[in-house]
N, C-alpha and C. Protein backbone atom coordinates (compact mmCIF):
# COMPACT_ATOMS: atom_id res chain seq x y z
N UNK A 1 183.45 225.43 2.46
CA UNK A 1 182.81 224.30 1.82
C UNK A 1 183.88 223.27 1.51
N UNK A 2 183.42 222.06 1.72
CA UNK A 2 184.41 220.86 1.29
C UNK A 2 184.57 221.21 -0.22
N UNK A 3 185.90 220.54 -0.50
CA UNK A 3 186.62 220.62 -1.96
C UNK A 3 185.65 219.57 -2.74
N UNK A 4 184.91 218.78 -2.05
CA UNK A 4 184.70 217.40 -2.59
C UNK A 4 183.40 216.98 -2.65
N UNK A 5 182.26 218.59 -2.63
CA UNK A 5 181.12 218.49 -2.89
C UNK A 5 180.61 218.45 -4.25
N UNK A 6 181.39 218.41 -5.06
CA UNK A 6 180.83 218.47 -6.37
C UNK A 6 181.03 216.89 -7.65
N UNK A 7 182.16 216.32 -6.22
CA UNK A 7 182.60 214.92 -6.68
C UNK A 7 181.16 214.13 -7.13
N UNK A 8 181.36 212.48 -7.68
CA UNK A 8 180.26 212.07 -7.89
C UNK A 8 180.26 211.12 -6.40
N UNK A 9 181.30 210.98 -5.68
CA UNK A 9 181.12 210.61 -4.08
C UNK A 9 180.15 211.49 -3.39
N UNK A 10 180.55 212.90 -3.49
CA UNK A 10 179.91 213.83 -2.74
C UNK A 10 178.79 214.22 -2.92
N UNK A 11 178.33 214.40 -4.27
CA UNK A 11 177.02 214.16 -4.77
C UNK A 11 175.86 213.42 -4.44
N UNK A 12 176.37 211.86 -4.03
CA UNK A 12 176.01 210.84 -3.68
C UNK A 12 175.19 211.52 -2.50
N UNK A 13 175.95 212.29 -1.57
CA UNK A 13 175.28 213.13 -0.03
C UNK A 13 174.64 213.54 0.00
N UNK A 14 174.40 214.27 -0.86
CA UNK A 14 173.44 215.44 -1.23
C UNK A 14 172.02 215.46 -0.40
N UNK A 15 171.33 214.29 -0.91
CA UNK A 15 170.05 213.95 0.37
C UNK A 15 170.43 213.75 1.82
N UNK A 16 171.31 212.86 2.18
CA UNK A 16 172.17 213.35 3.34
C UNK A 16 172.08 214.80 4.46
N UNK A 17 172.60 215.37 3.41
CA UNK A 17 172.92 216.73 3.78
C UNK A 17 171.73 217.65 3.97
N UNK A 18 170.75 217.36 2.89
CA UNK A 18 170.14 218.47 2.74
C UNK A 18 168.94 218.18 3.50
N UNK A 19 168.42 216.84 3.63
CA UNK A 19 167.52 216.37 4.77
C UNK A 19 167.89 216.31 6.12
N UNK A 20 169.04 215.98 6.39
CA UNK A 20 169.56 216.10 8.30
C UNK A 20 170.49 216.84 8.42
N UNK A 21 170.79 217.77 7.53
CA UNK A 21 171.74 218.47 7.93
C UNK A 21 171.48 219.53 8.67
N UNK A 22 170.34 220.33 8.24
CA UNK A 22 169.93 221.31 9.28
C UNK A 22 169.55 220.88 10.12
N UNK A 23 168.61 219.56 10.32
CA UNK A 23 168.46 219.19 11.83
C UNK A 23 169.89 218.93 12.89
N UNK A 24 170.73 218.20 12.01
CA UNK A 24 172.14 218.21 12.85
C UNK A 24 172.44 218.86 13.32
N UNK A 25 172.79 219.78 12.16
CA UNK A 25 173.38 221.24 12.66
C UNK A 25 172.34 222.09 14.01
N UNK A 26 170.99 221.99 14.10
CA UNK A 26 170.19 222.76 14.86
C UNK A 26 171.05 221.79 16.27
N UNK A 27 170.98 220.84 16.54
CA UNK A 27 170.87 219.76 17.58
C UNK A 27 172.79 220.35 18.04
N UNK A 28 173.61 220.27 17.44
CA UNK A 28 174.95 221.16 17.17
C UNK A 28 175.06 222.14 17.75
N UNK A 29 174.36 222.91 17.31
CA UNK A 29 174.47 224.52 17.89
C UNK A 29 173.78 224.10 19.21
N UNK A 30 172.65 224.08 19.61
CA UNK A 30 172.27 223.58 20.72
C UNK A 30 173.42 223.27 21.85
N UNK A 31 173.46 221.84 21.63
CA UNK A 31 174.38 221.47 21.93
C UNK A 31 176.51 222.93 22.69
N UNK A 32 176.43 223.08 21.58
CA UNK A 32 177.60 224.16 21.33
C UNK A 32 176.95 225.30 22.65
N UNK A 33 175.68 226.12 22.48
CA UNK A 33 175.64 226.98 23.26
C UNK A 33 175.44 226.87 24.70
N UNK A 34 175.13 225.16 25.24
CA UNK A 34 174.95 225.15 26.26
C UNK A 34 176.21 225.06 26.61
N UNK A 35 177.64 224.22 26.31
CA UNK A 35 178.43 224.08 26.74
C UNK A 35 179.49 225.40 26.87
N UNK A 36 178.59 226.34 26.06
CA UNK A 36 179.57 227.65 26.05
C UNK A 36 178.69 228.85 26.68
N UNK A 37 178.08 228.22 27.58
CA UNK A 37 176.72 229.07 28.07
C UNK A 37 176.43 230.31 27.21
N UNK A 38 176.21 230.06 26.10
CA UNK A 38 175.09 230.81 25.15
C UNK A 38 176.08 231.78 24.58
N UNK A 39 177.73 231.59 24.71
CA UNK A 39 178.42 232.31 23.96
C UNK A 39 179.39 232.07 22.50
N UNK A 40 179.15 230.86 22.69
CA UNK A 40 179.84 230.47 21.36
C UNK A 40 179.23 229.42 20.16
N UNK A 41 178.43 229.27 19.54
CA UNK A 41 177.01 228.67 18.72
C UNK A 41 178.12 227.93 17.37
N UNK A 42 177.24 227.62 16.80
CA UNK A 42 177.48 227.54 15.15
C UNK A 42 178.10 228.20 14.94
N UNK A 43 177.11 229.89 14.64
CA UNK A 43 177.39 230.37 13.77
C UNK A 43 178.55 231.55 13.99
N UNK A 44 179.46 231.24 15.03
CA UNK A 44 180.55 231.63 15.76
C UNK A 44 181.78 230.97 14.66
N UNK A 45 181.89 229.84 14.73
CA UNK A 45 182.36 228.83 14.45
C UNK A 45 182.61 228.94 12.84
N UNK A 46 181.23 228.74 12.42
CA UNK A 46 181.12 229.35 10.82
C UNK A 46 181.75 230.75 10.33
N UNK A 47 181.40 231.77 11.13
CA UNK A 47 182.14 233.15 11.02
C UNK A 47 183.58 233.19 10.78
N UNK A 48 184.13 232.46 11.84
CA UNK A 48 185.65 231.99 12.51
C UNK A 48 185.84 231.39 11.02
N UNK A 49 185.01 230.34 10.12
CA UNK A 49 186.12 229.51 9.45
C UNK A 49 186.08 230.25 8.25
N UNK A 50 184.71 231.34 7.87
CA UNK A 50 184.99 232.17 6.20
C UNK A 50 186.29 233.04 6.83
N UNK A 51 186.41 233.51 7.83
CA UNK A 51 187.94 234.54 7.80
C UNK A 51 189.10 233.88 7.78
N UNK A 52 189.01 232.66 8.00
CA UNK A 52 190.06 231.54 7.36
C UNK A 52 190.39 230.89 6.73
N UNK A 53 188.96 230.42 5.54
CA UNK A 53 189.10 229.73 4.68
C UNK A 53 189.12 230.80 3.20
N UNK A 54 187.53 231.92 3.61
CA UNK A 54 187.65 232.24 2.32
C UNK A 54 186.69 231.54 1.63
N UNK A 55 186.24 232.13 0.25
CA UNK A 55 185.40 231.79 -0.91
C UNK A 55 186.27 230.90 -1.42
N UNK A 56 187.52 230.67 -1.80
CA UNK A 56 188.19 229.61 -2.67
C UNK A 56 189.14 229.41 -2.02
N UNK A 57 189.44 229.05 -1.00
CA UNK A 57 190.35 227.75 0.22
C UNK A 57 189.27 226.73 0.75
N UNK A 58 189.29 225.86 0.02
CA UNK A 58 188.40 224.85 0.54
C UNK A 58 189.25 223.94 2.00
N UNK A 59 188.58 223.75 2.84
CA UNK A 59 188.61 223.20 3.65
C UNK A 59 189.50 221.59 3.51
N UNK A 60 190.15 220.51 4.55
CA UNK A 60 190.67 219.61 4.24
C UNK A 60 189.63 218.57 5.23
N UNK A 61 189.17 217.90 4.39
CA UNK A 61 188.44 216.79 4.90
C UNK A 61 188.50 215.56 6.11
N UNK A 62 190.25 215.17 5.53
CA UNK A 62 190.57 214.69 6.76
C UNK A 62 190.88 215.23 8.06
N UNK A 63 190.59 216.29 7.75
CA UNK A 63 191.31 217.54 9.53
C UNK A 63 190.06 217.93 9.83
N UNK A 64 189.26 218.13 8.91
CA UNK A 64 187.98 219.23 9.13
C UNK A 64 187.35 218.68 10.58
N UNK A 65 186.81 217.88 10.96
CA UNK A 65 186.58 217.57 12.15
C UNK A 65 187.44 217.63 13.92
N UNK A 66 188.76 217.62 13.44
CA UNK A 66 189.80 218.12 14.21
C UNK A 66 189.84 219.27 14.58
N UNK A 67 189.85 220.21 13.66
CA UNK A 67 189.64 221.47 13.88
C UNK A 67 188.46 222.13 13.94
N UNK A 68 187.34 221.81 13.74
CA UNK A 68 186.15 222.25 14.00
C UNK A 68 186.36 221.70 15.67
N UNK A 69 186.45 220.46 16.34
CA UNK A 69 186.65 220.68 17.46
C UNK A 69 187.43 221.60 18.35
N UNK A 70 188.36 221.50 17.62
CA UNK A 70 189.63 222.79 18.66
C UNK A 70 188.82 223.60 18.68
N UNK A 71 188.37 224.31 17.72
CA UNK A 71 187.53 225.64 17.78
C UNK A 71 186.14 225.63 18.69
N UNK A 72 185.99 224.64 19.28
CA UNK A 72 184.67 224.45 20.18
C UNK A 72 184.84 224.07 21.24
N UNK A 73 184.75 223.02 21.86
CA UNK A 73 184.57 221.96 22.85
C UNK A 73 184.70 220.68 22.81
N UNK A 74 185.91 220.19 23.72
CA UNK A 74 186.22 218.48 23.39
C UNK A 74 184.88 217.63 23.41
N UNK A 75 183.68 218.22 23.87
CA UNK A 75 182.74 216.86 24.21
C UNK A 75 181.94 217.29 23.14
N UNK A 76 182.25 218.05 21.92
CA UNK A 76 182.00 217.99 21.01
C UNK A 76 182.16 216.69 19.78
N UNK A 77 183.38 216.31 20.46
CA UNK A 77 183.98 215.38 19.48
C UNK A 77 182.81 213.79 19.66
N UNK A 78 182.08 213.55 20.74
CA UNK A 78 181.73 212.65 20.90
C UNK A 78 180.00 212.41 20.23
N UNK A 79 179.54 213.56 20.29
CA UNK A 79 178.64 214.33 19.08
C UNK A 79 178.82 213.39 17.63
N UNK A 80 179.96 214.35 17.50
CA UNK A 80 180.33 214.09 15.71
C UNK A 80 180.67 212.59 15.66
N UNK A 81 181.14 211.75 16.62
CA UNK A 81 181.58 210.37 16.28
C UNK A 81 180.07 209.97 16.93
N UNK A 82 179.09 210.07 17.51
CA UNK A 82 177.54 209.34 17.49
C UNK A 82 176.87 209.89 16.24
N UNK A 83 177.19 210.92 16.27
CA UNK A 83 175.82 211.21 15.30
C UNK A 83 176.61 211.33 13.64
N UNK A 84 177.21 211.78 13.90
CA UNK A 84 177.85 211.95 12.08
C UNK A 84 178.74 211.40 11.43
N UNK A 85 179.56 210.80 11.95
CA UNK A 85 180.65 209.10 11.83
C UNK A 85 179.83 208.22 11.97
N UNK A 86 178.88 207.70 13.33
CA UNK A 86 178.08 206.51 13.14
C UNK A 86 176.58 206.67 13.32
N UNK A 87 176.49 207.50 12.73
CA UNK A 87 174.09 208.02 11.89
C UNK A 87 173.78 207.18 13.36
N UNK A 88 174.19 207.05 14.94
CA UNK A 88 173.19 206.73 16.04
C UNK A 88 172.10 208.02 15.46
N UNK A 89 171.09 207.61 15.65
CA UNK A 89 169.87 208.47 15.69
C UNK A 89 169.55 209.42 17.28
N UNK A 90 169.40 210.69 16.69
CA UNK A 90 168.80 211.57 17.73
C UNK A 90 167.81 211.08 18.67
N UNK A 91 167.65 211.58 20.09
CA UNK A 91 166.71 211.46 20.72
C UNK A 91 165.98 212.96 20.69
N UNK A 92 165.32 213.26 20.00
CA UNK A 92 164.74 214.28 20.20
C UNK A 92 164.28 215.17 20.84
N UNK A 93 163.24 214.37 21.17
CA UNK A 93 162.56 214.72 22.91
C UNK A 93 163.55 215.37 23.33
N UNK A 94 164.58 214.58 23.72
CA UNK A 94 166.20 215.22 24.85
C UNK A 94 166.45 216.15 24.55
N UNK A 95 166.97 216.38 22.97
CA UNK A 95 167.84 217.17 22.25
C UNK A 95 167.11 218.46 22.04
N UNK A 96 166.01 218.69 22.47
CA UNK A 96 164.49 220.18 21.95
C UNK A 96 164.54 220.52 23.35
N UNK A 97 164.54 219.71 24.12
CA UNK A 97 163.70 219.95 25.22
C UNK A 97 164.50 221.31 26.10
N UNK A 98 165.98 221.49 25.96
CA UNK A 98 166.51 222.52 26.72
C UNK A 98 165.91 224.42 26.32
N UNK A 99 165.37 224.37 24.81
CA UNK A 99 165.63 225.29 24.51
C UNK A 99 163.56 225.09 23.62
N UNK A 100 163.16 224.47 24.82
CA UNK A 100 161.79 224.72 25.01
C UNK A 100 160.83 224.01 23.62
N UNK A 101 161.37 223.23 22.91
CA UNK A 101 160.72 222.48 21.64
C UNK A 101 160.43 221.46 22.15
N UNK A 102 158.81 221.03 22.19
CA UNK A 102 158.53 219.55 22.45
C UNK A 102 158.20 218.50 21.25
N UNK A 103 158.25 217.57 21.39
CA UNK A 103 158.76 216.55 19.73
C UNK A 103 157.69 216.07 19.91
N UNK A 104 156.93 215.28 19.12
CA UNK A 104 156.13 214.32 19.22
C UNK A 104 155.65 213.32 18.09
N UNK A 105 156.36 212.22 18.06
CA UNK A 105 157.38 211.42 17.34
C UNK A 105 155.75 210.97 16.00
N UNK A 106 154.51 211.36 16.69
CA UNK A 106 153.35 210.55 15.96
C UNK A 106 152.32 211.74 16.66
N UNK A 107 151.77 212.00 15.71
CA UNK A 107 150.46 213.01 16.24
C UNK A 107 149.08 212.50 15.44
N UNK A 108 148.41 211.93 16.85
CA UNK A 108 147.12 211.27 16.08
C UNK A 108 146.61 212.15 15.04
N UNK A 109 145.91 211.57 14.29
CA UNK A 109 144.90 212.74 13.34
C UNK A 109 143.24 212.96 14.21
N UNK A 110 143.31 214.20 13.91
CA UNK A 110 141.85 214.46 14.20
C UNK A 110 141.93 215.14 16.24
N UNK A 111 143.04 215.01 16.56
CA UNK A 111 143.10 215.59 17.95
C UNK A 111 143.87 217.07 18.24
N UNK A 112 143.56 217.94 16.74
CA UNK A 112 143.27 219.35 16.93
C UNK A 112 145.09 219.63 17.04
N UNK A 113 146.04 218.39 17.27
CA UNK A 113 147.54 219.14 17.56
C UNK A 113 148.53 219.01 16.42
N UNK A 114 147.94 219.74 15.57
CA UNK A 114 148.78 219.68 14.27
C UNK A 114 149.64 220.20 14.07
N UNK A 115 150.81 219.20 13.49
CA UNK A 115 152.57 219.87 14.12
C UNK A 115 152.55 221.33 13.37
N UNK A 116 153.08 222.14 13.87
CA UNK A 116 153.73 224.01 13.24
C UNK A 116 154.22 224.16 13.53
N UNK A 117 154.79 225.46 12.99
CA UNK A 117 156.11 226.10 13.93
C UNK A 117 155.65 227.02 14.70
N UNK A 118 154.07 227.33 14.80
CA UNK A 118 153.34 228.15 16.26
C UNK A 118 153.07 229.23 15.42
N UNK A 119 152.93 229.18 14.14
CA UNK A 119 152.68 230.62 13.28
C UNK A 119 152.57 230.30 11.79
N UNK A 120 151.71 230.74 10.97
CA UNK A 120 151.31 230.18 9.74
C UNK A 120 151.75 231.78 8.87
N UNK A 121 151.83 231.03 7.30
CA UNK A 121 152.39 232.50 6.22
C UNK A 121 151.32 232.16 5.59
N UNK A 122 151.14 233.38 4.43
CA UNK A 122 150.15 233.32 4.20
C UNK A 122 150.87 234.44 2.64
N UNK A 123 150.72 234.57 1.45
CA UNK A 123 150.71 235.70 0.40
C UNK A 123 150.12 236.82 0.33
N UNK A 124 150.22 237.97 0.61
CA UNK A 124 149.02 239.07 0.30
C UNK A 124 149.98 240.00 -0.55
N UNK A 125 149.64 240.34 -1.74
CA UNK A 125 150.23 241.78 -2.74
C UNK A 125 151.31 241.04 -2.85
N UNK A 126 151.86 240.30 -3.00
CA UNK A 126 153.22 239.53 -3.71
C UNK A 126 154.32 239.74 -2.70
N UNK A 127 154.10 239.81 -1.34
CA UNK A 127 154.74 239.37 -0.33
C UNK A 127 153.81 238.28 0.49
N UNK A 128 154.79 238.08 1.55
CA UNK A 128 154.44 236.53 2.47
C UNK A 128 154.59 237.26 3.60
N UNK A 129 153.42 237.47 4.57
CA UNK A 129 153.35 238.14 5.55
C UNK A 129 153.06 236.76 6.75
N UNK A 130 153.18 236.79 8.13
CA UNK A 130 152.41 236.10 9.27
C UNK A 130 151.00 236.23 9.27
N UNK A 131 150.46 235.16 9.18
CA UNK A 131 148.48 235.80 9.26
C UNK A 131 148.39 234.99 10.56
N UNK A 132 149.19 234.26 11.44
CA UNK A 132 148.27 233.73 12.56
C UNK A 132 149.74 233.39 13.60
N UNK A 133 149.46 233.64 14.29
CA UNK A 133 150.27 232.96 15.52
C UNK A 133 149.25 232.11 16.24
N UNK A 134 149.43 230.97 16.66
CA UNK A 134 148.95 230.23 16.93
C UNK A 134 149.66 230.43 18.70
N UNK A 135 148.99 230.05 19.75
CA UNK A 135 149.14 230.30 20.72
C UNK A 135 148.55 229.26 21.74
N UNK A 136 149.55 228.61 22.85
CA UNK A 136 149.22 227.73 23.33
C UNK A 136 149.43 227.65 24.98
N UNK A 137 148.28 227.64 26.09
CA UNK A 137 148.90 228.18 27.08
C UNK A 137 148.84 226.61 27.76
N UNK A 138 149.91 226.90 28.86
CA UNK A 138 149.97 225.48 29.21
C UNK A 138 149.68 225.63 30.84
């Protein structure tokens, strides 16, 4: 974790982070496993940096991107300077489409294709079980 998440700069991120960050990060890994044909992801990367950083070695901000590249792929770097140095916006469509997610930027109402993740939860006895897979043949 950055040293400098708890700053009132870093704070400032917080929505940042917590709204596009997992999409980043999904679009990232993506990204990461094709260029490492499905062997080196995220959460490779992430593994790699707790056996180096540790619970209390915080990371250095100005390098952190340097070295998160070494540890990956140079055409990684061009990633992090579109999308996370200058917020260019995702193409979606593009960015889903390898690993079988189709986007669809506006879904009329009332034409039965209501966005999911292809499977609904549901509570029964004070757990959250699957009650439906939703199933779509094409």
């Amino acid at each position: 974790m950055s040293n400098e998440w708890h700053t009132a700069e870093g704070g400032q991120q917080y929505g940042n982070i917590y709204q596009l960050g997992a999409l980043t990060a999904a679009i990232l890994d993506i990204r990461m496993l094709q260029l490492s044909e499905g062997q080196h992801g995220l959460r490779e990367v992430y593994l790699d940096f707790v056996k180096k950083y540790g619970k209390w070695r915080p990371f250095d901000n100005d390098t952190f991107f340097d070295e998160f590249i070494a540890s990956t792929h140079p055409e990684i770097r061009s990633f992090i300077k579109n999308h996370i140095e200058s917020y260019t916006p995702f193409n979606y469509a593009a960015e889903f489409l390898p690993v079988g997610i189709s986007y669809l930027p506006v879904v009329p109402e009332g034409t039965g294709n209501d966005p999911s993740l292809g499977f609904t939860i549901g509570p029964r006895n004070n757990e959250y079980i699957v009650e439906k897979v939703l199933l779509q043949i094409r």
